[in-house]
Protein backbone atom coordinates (compact mmCIF):
# COMPACT_ATOMS: atom_id res chain seq x y z
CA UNK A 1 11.57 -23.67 -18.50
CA UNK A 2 8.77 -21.94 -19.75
CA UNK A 3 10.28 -18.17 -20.27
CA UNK A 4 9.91 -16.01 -23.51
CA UNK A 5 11.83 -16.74 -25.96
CA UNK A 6 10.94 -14.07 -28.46
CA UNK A 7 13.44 -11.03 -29.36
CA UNK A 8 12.13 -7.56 -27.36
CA UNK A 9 12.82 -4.42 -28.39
CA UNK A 10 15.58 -2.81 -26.93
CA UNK A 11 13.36 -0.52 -24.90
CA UNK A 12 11.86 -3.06 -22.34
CA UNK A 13 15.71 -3.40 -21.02
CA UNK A 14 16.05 0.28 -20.23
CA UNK A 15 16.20 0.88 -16.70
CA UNK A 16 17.88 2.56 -13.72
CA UNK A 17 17.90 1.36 -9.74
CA UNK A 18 15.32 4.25 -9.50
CA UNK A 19 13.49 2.82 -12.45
CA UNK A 20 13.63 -0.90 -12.35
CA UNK A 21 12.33 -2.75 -15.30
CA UNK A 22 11.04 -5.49 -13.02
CA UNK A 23 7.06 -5.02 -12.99
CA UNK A 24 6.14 -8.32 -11.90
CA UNK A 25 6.79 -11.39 -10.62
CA UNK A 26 7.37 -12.66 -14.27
CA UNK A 27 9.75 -10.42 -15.26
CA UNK A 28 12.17 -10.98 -12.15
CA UNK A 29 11.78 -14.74 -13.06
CA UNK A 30 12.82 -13.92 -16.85
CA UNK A 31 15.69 -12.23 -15.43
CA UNK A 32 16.77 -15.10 -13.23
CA UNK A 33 16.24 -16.90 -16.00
CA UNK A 34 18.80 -14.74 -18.74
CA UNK A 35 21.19 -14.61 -16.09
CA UNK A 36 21.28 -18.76 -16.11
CA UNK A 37 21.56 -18.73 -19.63
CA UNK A 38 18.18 -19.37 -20.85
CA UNK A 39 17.03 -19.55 -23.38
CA UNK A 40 20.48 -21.12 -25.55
CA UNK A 41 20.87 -22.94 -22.57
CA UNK A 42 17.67 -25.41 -20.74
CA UNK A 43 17.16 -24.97 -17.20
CA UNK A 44 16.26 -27.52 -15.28
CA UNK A 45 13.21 -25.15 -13.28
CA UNK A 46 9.74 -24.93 -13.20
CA UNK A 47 8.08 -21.35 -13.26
CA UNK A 48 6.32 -22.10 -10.37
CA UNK A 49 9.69 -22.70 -8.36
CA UNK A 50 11.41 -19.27 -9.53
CA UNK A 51 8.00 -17.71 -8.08
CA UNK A 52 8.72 -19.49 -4.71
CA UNK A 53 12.70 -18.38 -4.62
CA UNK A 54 11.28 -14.77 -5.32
CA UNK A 55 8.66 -15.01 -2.71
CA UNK A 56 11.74 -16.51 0.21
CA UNK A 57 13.94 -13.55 -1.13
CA UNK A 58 10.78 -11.07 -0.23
CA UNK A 59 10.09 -12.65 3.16
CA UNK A 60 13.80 -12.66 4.14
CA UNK A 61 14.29 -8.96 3.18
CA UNK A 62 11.55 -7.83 4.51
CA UNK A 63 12.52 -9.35 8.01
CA UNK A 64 15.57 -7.39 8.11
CA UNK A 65 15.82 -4.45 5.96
CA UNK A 66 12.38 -3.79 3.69
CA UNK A 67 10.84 -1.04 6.10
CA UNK A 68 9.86 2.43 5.85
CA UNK A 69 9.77 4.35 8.97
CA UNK A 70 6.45 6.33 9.99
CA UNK A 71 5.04 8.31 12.87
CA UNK A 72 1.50 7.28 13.59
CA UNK A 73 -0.38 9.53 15.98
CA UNK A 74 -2.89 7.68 18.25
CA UNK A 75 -6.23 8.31 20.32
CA UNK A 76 -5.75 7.12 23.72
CA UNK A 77 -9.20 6.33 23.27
CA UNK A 78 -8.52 3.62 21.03
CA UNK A 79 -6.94 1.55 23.45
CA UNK A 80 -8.02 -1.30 24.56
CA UNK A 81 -7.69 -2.61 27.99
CA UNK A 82 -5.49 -5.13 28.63
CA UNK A 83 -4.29 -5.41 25.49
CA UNK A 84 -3.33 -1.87 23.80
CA UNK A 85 -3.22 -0.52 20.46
CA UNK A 86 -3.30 -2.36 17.05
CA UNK A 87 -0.38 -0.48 15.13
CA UNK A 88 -1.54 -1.91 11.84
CA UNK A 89 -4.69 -0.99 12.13
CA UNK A 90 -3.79 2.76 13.59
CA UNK A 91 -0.74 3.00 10.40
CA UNK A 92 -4.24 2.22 8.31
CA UNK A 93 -6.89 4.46 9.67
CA UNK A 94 -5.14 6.84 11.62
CA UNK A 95 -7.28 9.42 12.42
CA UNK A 96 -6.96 13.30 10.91
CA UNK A 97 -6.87 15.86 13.61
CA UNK A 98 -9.02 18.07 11.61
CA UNK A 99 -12.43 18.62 10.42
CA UNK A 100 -12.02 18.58 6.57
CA UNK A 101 -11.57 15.39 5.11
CA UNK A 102 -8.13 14.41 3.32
CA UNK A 103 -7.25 12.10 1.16
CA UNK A 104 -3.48 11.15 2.05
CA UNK A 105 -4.22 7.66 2.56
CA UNK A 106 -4.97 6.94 -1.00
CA UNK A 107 -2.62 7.14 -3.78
CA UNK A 108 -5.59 7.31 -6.66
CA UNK A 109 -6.69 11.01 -5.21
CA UNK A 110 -9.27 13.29 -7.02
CA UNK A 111 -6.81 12.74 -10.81
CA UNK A 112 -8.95 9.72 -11.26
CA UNK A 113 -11.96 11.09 -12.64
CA UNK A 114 -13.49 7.74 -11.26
CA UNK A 115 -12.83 8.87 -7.61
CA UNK A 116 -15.84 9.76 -5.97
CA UNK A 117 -17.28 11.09 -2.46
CA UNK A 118 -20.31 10.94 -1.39
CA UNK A 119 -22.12 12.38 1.93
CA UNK A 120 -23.78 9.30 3.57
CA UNK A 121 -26.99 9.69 6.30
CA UNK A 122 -26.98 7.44 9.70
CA UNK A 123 -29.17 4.50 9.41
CA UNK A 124 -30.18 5.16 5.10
CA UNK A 125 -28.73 3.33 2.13
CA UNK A 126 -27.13 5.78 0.02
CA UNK A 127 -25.26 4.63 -3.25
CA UNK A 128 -21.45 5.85 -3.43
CA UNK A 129 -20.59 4.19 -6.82
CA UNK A 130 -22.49 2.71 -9.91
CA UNK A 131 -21.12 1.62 -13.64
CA UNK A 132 -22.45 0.61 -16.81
CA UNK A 133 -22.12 -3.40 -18.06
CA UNK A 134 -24.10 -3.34 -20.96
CA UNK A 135 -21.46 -1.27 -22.98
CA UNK A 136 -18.36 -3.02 -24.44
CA UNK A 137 -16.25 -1.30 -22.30
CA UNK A 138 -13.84 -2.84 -19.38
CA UNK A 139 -15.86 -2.78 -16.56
CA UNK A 140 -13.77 -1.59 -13.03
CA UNK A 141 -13.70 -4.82 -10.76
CA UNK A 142 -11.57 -3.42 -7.58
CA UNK A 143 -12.19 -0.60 -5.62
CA UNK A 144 -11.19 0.91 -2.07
CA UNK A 145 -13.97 2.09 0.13
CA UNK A 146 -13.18 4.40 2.80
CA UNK A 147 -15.97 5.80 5.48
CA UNK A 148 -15.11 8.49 7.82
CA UNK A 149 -17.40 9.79 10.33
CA UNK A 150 -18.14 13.21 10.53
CA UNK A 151 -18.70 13.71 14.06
CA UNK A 152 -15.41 11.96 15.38
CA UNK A 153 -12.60 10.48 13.68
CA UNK A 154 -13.53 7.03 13.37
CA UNK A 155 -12.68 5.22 10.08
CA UNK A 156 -13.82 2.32 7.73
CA UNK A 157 -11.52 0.91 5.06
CA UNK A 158 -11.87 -2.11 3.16
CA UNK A 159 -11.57 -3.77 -0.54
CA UNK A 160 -14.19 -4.87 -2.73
CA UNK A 161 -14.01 -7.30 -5.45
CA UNK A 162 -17.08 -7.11 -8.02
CA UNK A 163 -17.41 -9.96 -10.19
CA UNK A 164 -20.52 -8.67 -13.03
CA UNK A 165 -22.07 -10.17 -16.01
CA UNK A 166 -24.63 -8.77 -18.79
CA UNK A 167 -25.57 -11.54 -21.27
CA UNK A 168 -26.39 -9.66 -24.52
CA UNK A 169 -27.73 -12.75 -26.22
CA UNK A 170 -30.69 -13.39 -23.68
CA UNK A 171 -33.96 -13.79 -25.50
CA UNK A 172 -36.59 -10.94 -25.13
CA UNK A 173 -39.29 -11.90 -22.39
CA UNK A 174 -43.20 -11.14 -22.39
CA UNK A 175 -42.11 -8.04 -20.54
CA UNK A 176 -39.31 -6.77 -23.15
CA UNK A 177 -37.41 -6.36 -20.16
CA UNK A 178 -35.45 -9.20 -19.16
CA UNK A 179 -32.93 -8.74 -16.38
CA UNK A 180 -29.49 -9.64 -18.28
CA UNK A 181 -27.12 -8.58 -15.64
CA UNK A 182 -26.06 -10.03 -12.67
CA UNK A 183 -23.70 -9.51 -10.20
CA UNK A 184 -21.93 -11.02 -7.38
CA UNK A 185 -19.06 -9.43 -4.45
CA UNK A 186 -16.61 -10.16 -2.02
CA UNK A 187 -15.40 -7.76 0.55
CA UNK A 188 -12.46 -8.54 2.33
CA UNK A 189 -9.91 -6.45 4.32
CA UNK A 190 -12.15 -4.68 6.72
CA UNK A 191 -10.67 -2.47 9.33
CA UNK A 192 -12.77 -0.34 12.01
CA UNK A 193 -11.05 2.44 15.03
CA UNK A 194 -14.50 2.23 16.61
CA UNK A 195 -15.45 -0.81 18.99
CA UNK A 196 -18.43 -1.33 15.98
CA UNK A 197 -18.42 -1.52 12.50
CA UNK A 198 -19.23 1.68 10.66
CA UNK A 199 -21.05 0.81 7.43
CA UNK A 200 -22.34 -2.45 5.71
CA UNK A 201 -21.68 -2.23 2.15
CA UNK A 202 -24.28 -4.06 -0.84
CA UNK A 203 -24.07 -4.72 -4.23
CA UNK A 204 -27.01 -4.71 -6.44
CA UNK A 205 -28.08 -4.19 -10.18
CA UNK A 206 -30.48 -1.82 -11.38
CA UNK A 207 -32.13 -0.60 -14.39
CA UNK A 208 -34.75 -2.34 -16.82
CA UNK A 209 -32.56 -4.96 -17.94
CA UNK A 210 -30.34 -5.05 -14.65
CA UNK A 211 -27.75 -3.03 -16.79
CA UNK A 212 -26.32 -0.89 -14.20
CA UNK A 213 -24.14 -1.69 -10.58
CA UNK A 214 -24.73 0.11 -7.49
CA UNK A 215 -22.56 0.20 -4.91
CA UNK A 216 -23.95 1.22 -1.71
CA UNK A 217 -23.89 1.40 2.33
CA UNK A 218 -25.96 1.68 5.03
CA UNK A 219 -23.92 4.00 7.90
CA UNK A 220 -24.19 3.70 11.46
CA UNK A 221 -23.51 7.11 11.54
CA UNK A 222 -23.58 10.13 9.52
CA UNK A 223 -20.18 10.09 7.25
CA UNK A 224 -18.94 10.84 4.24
CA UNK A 225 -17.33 7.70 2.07
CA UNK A 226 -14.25 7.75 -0.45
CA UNK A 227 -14.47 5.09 -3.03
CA UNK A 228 -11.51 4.66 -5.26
CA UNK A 229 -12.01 2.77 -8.44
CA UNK A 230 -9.29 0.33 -10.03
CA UNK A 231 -8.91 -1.08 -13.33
CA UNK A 232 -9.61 -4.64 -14.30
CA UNK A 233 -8.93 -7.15 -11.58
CA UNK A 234 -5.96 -9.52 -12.02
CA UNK A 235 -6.09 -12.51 -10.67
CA UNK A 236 -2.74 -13.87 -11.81
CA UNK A 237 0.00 -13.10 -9.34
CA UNK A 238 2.74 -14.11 -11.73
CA UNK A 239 1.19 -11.72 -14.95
CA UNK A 240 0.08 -8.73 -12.34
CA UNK A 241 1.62 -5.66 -12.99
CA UNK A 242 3.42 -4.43 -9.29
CA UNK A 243 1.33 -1.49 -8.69
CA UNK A 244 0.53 0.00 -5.86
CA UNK A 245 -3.71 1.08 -6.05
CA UNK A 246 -6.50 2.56 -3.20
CA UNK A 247 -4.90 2.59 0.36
CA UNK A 248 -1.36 3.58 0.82
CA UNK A 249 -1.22 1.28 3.72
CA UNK A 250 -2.88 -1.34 1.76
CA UNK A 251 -0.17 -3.74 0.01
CA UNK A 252 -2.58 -4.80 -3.04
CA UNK A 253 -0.62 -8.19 -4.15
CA UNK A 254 -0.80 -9.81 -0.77
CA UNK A 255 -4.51 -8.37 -0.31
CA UNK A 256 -3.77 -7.40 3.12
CA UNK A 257 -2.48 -4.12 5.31
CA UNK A 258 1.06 -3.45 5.97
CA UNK A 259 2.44 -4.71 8.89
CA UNK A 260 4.45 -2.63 11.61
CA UNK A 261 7.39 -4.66 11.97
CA UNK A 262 9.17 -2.37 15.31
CA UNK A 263 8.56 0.08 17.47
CA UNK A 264 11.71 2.99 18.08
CA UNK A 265 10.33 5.57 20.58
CA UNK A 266 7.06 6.41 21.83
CA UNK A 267 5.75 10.11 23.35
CA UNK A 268 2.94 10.93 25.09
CA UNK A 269 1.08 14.14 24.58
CA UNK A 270 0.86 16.42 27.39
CA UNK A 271 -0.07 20.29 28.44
CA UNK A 272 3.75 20.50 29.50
CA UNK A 273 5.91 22.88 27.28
CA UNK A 274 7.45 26.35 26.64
CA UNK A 275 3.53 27.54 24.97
CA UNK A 276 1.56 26.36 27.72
CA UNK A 277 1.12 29.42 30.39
CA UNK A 278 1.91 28.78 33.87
CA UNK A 279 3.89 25.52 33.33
CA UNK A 280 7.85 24.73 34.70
CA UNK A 281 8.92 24.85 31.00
CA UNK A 282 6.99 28.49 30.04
CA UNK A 283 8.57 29.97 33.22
CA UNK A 284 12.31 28.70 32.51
CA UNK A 285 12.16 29.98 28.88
CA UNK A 286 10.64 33.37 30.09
CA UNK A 287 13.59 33.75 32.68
CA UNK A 288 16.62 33.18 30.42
CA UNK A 289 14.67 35.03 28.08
CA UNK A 290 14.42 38.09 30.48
CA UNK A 291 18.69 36.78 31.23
CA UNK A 292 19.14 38.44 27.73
CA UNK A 293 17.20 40.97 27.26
CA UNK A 294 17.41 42.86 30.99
CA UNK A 295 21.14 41.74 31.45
CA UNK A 296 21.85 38.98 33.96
CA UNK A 297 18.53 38.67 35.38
CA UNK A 298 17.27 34.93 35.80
CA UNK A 299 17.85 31.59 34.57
CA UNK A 300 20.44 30.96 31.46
CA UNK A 301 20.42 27.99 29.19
CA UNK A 302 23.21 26.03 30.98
CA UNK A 303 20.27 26.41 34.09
CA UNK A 304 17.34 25.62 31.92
CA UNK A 305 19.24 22.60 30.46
CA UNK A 306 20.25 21.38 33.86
CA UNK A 307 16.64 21.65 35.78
CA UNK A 308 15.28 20.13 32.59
CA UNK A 309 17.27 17.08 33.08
CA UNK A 310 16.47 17.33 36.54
CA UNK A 311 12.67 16.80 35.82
CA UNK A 312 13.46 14.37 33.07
CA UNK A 313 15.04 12.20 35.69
CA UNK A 314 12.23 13.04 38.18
CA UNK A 315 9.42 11.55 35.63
CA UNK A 316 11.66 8.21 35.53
CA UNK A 317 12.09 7.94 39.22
CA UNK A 318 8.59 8.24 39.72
CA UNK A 319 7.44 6.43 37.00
CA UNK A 320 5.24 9.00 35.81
CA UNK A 321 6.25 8.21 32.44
CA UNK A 322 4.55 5.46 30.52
CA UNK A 323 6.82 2.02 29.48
CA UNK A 324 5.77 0.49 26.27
CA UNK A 325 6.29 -2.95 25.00
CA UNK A 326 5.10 -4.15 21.30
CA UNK A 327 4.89 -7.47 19.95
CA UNK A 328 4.61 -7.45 15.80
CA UNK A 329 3.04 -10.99 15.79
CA UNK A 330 -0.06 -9.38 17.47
CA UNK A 331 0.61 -6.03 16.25
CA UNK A 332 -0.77 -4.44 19.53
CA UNK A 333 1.34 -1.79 21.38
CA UNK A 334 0.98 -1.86 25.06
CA UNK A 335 1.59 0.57 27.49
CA UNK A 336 2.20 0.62 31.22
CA UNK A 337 0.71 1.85 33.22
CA UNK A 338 -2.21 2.11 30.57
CA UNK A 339 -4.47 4.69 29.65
CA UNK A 340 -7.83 4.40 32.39
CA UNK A 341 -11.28 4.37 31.51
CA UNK A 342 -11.63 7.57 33.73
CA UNK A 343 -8.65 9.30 32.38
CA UNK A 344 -8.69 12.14 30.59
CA UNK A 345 -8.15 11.42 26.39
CA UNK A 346 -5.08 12.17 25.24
CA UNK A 347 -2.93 12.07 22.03
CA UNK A 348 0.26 10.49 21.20
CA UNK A 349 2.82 9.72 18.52
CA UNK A 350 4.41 6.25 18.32
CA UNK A 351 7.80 6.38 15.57
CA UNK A 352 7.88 2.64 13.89
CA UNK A 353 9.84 0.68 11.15
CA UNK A 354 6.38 -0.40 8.65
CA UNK A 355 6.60 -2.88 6.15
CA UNK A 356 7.25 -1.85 2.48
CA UNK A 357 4.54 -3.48 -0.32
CA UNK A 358 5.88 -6.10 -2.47
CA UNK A 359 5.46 -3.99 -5.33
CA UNK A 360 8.66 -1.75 -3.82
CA UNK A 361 10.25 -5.22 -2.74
CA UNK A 362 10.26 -6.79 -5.56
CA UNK A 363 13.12 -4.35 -7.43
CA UNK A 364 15.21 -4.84 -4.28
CA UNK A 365 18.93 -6.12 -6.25
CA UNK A 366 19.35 -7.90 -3.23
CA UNK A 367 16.18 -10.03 -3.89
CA UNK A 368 17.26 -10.90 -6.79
CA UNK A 369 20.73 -11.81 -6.09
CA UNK A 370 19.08 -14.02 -3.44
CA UNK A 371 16.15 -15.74 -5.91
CA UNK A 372 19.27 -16.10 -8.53
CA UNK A 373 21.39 -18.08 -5.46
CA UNK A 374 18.13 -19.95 -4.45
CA UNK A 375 17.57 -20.88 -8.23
CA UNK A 376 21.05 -22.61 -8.76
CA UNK A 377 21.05 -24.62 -5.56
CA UNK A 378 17.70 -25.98 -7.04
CA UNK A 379 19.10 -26.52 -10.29
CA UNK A 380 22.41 -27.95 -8.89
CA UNK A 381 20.17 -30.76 -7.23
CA UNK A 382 18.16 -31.46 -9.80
CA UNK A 383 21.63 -32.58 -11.52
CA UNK A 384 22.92 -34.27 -9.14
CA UNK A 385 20.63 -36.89 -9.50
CA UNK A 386 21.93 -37.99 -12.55
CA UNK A 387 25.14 -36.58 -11.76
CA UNK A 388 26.64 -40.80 -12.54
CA UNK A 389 24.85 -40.46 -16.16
CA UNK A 390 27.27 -40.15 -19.09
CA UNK A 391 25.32 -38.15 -21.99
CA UNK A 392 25.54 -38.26 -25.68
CA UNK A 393 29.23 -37.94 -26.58
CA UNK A 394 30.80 -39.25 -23.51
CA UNK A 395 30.07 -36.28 -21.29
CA UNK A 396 28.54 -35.92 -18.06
CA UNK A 397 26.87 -33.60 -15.94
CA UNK A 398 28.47 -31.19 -14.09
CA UNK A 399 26.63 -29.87 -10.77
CA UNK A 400 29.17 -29.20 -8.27
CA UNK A 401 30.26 -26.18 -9.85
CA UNK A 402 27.25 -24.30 -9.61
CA UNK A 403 26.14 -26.05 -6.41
CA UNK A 404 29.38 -24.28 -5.00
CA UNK A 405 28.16 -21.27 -6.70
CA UNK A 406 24.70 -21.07 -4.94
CA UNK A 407 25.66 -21.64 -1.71
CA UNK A 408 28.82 -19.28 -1.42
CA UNK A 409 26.03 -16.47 -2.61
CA UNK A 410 23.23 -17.56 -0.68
CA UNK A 411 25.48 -17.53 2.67
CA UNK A 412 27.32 -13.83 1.84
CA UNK A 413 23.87 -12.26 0.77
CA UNK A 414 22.60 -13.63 4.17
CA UNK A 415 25.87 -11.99 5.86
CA UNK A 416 24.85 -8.96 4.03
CA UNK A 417 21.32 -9.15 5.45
CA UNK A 418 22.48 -10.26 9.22
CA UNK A 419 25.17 -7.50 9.37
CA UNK A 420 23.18 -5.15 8.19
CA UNK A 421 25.87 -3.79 5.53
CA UNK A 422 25.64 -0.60 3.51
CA UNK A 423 23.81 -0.63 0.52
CA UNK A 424 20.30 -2.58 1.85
CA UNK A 425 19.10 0.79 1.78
CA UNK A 426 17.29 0.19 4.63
CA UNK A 427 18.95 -1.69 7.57
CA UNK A 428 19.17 0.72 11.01
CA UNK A 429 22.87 0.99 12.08
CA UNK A 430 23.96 -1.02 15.39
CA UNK A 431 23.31 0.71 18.43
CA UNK A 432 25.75 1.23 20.90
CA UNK A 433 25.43 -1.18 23.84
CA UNK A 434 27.82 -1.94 26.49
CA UNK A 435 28.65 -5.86 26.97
């Protein structure tokens, strides 16, 4: 078992359930690890194992109780027909109903002095970030692009892994200007709500000796781009520190978007209501209003509540109001009847359980309690196996005990899970439902 063994100061142990100490995938591991008795006591467990329990723990909590809920509004004319709405793409680039641009998608805002937005022209390459590699300084390898258009709503996200190198050593040329830098990317992650994609993004160098990195794209359409700059790439799961960095909806140690895991209610927008002249619902409120204020004249709220149920009922008789159905495997949300090509564009809202990152996940007590249970069934039958061998001094091996231990845990913490018990945080109660 490969764990520190050095002493730590006191202060990496502080923490509350508000402030977990566990920052990575290494650190929950160590902690599995203390809790077995390492490091006075071997355990029989390779690193790469604990990684796997916490991973299972992560995937089973996140089935049942690691959601946050949102409410995404949609553009009907985002759906597509015969198959709907992609929820984890409209949770990612939901569109602003507005014509300033905000920036409540990313969680590195305009405090990172590395944040920058630049006004891009339809059809021209414009740059929207460059850097320096010739200095000694830690270069920025990850960034989040964002491209909005500014004559509709339509949105571009993706990442963008750099990968640079400037060779200081390179002899001089003829020239006295060798190129020493090169570069190389990877985008990945790519989300468009229009039909086609928005921007294509380059990578070049620059400069006499190739010293500086430009970042650029070529729009389709006139828009402005948001490019958020993160520090030095990590490739190592295990030594990552659980941040979250760029796109709220983008979980940055899976390098993928958040997935909605349920749908709860959906509503259609409509001209109906109490502020729209001339409707059912304006006309009701002004009677019981003029009820009050002339002196039994009109409709009172017992009458309003009743003729509102009335046309409640109406809209389900006549099926005037849409069914939904969403399947999270596809992520689409489809309605019926759907929206028609000839139909007028409308807005909705659609309320829905998304998944949390891993880097909120990950300090769940019920993960670890889980990984721990998961870690001593492992350990139990890696014992076993020479459970007949008598050791130095006559002993023997004893796995039974902690085999017992394992799977008592492991099957309540699943209870826990099923059940949907207080404490998870996050479980829904039961609904009521006759049988």
């Amino acid at each position: 078992m490969g764990a520190c063994t050095t002493t730590q100061n006191v202060s990496a142990f502080y923490g509350t359930n508000l402030q977990n100490v566990v920052t990575s995938y290494d650190r929950l591991a160590d902690r599995i690890s203390y809790t077995l008795g390492y490091p006075l006591v071997n355990i029989e467990v390779h690193r790469n194992q604990l990684y796997e329990f916490i991973t299972i723990s992560v995937e089973m909590f996140t089935k049942f109780a690691g959601y946050d809920q949102e409410y995404l509004i949609f553009d009907s004319s985002l759906y597509e027909d015969g198959k709907g709405i992609r929820l984890d793409k409209l949770f990612s680039l939901t569109p602003e109903l507005a014509n300033s641009h905000t920036s409540v998608d990313l969680t590195l805002s305009e405090a990172d002095d590395r944040t920058v937005s630049t006004t891009l022209t339809a059809d021209l390459s414009g740059s929207i970030y460059s850097f320096d590699i010739s200095d000694s300084d830690l270069d920025p390898t990850e960034f989040g692009i964002r491209i909005k258009s500014t004559a509709d709503n339509h949105q571009r996200v993706s990442k963008l892994l750099v990968t640079a190198q400037f060779d200081e050593a390179m002899e001089t040329t003829n020239d006295n200007y060798p190129i020493r830098g090169n570069v190389s990317f990877t985008e990945y992650g790519v989300l468009n709500t229009s039909s086609s994609d928005l921007a294509t993004i380059t990578v070049t160098t620059s400069g006499l000796s190739g010293q500086i990195v430009n970042i650029g794209a070529t729009p389709t359409v006139d828009s402005t781009a948001i490019t958020v700059v993160t520090d030095l790439f990590a490739s190592s799961l295990s030594s990552q520190e659980l941040t979250q960095s760029g796109f709220r909806s983008y979980d940055t140690l899976i390098n993928n978007y958040r997935q909605v895991m349920a749908v709860s209610n959906f509503d259609e927008g409509s001209n109906q209501g109490v502020n729209t002249l001339f409707t059912i619902e304006q006309t009701l409120a002004q009677q019981t209003y003029f009820s009050y204020s002339m002196g039994n004249y009109g409709f009172d709220l017992l009458s309003w509540y009743s003729v509102k149920e009335f046309l409640e009922t109406r809209e389900k008789l006549l099926t005037t109001k849409r069914a939904f159905k969403f399947n999270p495997h596809t992520q689409y949300l489809t309605m019926y009847p759907g929206p028609l090509s000839g139909e007028s564009r409308f807005y909705g809202i659609v309320s829905c359980n998304v998944e949390r990152p891993v880097a909120e996940i990950i300090r769940e007590q019920w993960v670890y309690q889980y990984a721990l249970a998961l870690t001593k069934i492992s350990v139990a039958n890696v014992r076993g196996k020479y459970g007949g061998t008598t050791l130095l001094g006559g002993g023997s091996l004893n796995y039974s005990d902690i085999l017992s231990q394992g799977l008592a845990e492991k099957q309540e913490l699943e209870r826990l899970l099923y059940e949907g018990a207080p404490g998870l945080g996050d479980a829904d109660p039961p609904m009521f439902f006759v049988g």
